[in-house]
C-alpha atoms as a PDB file:
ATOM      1  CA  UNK A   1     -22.754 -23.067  16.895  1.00  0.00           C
ATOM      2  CA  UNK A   2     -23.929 -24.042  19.980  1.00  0.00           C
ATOM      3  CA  UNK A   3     -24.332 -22.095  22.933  1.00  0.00           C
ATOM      4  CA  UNK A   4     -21.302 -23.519  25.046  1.00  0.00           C
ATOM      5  CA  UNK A   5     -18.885 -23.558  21.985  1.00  0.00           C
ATOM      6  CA  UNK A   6     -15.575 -21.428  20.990  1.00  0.00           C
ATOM      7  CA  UNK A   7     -15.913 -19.854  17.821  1.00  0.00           C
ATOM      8  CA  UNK A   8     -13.215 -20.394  15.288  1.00  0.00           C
ATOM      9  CA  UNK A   9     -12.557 -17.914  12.218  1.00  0.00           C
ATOM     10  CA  UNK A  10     -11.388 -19.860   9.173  1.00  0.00           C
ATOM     11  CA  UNK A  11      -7.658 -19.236   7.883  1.00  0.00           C
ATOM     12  CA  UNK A  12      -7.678 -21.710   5.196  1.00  0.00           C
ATOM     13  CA  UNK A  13      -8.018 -21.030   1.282  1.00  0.00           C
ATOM     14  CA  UNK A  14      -8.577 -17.666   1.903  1.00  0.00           C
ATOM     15  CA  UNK A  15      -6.415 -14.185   1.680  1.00  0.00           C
ATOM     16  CA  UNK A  16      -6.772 -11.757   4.834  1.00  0.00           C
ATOM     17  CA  UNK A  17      -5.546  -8.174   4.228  1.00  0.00           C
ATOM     18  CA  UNK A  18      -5.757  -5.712   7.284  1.00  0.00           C
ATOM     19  CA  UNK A  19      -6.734  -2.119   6.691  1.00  0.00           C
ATOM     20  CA  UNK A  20      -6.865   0.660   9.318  1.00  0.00           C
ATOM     21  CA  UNK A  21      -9.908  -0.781  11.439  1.00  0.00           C
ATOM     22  CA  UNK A  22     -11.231  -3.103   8.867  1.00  0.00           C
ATOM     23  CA  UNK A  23     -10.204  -6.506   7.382  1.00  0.00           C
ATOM     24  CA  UNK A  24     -10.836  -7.577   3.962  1.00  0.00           C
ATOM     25  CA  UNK A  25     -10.742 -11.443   3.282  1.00  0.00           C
ATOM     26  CA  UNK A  26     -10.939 -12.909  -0.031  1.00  0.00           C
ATOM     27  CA  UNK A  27     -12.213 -16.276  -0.209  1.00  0.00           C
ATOM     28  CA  UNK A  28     -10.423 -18.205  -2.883  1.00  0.00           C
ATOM     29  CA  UNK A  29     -12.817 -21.083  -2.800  1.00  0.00           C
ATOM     30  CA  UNK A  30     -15.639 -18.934  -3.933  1.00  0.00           C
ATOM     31  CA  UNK A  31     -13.746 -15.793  -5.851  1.00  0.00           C
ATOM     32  CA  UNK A  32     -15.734 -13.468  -3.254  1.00  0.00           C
ATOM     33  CA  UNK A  33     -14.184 -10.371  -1.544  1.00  0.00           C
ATOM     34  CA  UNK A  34     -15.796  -9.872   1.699  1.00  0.00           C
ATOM     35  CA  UNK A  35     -14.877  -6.739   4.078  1.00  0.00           C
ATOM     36  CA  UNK A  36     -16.000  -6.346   7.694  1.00  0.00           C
ATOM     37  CA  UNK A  37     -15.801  -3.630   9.832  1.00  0.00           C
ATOM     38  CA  UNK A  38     -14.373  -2.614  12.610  1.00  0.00           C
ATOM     39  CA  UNK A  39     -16.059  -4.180  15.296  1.00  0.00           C
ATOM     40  CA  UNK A  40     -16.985  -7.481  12.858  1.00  0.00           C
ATOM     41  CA  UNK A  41     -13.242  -7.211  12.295  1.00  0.00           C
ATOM     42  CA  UNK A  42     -12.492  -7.111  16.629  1.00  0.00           C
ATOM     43  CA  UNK A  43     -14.878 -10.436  16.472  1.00  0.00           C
ATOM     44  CA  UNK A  44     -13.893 -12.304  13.835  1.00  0.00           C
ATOM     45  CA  UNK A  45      -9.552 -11.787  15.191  1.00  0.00           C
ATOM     46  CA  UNK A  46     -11.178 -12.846  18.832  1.00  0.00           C
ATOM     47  CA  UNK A  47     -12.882 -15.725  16.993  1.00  0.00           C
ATOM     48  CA  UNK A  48      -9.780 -18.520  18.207  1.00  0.00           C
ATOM     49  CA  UNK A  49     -11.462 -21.419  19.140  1.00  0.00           C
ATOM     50  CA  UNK A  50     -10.596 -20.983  22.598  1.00  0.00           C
ATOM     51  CA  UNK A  51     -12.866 -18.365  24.026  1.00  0.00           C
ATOM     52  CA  UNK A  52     -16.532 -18.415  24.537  1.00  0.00           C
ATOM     53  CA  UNK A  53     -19.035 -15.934  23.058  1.00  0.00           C
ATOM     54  CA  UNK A  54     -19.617 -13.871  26.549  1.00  0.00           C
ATOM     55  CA  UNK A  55     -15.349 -13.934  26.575  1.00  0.00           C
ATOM     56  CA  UNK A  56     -15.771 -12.591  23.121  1.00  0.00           C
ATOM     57  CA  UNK A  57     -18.003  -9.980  24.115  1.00  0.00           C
ATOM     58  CA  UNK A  58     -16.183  -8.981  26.998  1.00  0.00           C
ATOM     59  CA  UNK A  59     -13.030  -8.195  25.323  1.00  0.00           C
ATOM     60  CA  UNK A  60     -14.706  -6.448  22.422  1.00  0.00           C
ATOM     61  CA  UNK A  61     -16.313  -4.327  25.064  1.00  0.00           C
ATOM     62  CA  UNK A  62     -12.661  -3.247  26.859  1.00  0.00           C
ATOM     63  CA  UNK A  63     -11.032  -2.814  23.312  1.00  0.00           C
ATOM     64  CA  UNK A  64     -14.134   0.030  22.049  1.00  0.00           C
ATOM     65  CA  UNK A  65     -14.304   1.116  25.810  1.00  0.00           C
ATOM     66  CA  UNK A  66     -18.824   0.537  25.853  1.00  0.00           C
ATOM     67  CA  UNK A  67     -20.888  -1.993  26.062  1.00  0.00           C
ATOM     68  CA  UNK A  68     -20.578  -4.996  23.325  1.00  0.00           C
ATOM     69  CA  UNK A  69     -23.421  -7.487  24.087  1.00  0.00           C
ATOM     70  CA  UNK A  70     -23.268 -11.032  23.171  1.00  0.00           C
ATOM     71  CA  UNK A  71     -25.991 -10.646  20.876  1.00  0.00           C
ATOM     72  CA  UNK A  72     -24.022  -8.578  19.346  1.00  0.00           C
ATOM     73  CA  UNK A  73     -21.048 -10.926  19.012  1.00  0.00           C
ATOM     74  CA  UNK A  74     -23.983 -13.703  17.363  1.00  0.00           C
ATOM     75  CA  UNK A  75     -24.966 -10.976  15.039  1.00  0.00           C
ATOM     76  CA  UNK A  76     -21.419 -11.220  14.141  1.00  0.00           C
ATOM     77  CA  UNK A  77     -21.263 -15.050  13.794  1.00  0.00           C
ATOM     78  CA  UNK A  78     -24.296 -15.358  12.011  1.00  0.00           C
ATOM     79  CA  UNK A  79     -23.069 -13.388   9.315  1.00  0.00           C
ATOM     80  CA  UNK A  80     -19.689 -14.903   9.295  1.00  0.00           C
ATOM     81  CA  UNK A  81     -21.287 -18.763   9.202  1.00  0.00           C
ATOM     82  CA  UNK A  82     -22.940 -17.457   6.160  1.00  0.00           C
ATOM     83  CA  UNK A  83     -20.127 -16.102   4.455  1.00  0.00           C
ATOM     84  CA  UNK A  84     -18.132 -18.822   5.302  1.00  0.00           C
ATOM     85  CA  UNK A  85     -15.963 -17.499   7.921  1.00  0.00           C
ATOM     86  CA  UNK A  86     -15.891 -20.119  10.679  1.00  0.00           C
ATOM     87  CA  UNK A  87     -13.765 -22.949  10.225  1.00  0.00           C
ATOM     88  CA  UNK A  88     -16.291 -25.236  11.496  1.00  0.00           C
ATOM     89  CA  UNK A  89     -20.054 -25.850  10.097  1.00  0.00           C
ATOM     90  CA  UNK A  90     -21.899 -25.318  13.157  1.00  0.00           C
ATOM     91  CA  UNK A  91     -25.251 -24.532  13.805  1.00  0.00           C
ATOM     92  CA  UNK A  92     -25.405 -20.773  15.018  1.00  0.00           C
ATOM     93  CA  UNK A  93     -27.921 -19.325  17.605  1.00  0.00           C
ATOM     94  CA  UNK A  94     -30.624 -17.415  15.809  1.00  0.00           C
END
């Protein structure tokens, strides 16, 4: 993902379930249960393909009331482009 781009979570072939302040997603593709939480969980809904990483971070940090940094929001990504959780395959800063 490059610097400039608008993460987008993936919606298709999988099942999302939402529990308290964590998500669990099932990925039928690959028969895998993955569950992130809470603030993986504020990323990944944020993640809409029309908002910027810093935008991401920004709103992350009003929702939990302190500081969310962007590296904290590629953290996020990182893991999610390896689980297959963007709907794009894009390279992700590292």
């Amino acid at each position: 993902m490059k610097s400039g781009s608008n993460p987008l979570s993936r919606q298709d072939n999988i099942v999302i379930q939402e529990l308290n302040n964590e998500i669990l997603i099932y990925d039928l593709s690959k028969n895998k249960a993955l569950c992130l939480n809470q603030t993986s969980a504020m990323v990944w809904r944020e993640c809409n393909g029309t908002q910027s990483v810093s935008e991401i971070s920004q709103k992350v940090t009003n929702k939990l009331k302190l500081n969310f940094s962007e590296d904290l929001v590629w953290l996020a990504l990182n893991q999610f482009k390896k689980d297959n959780l963007l709907a794009e395959s894009q390279l992700v800063k590292t």
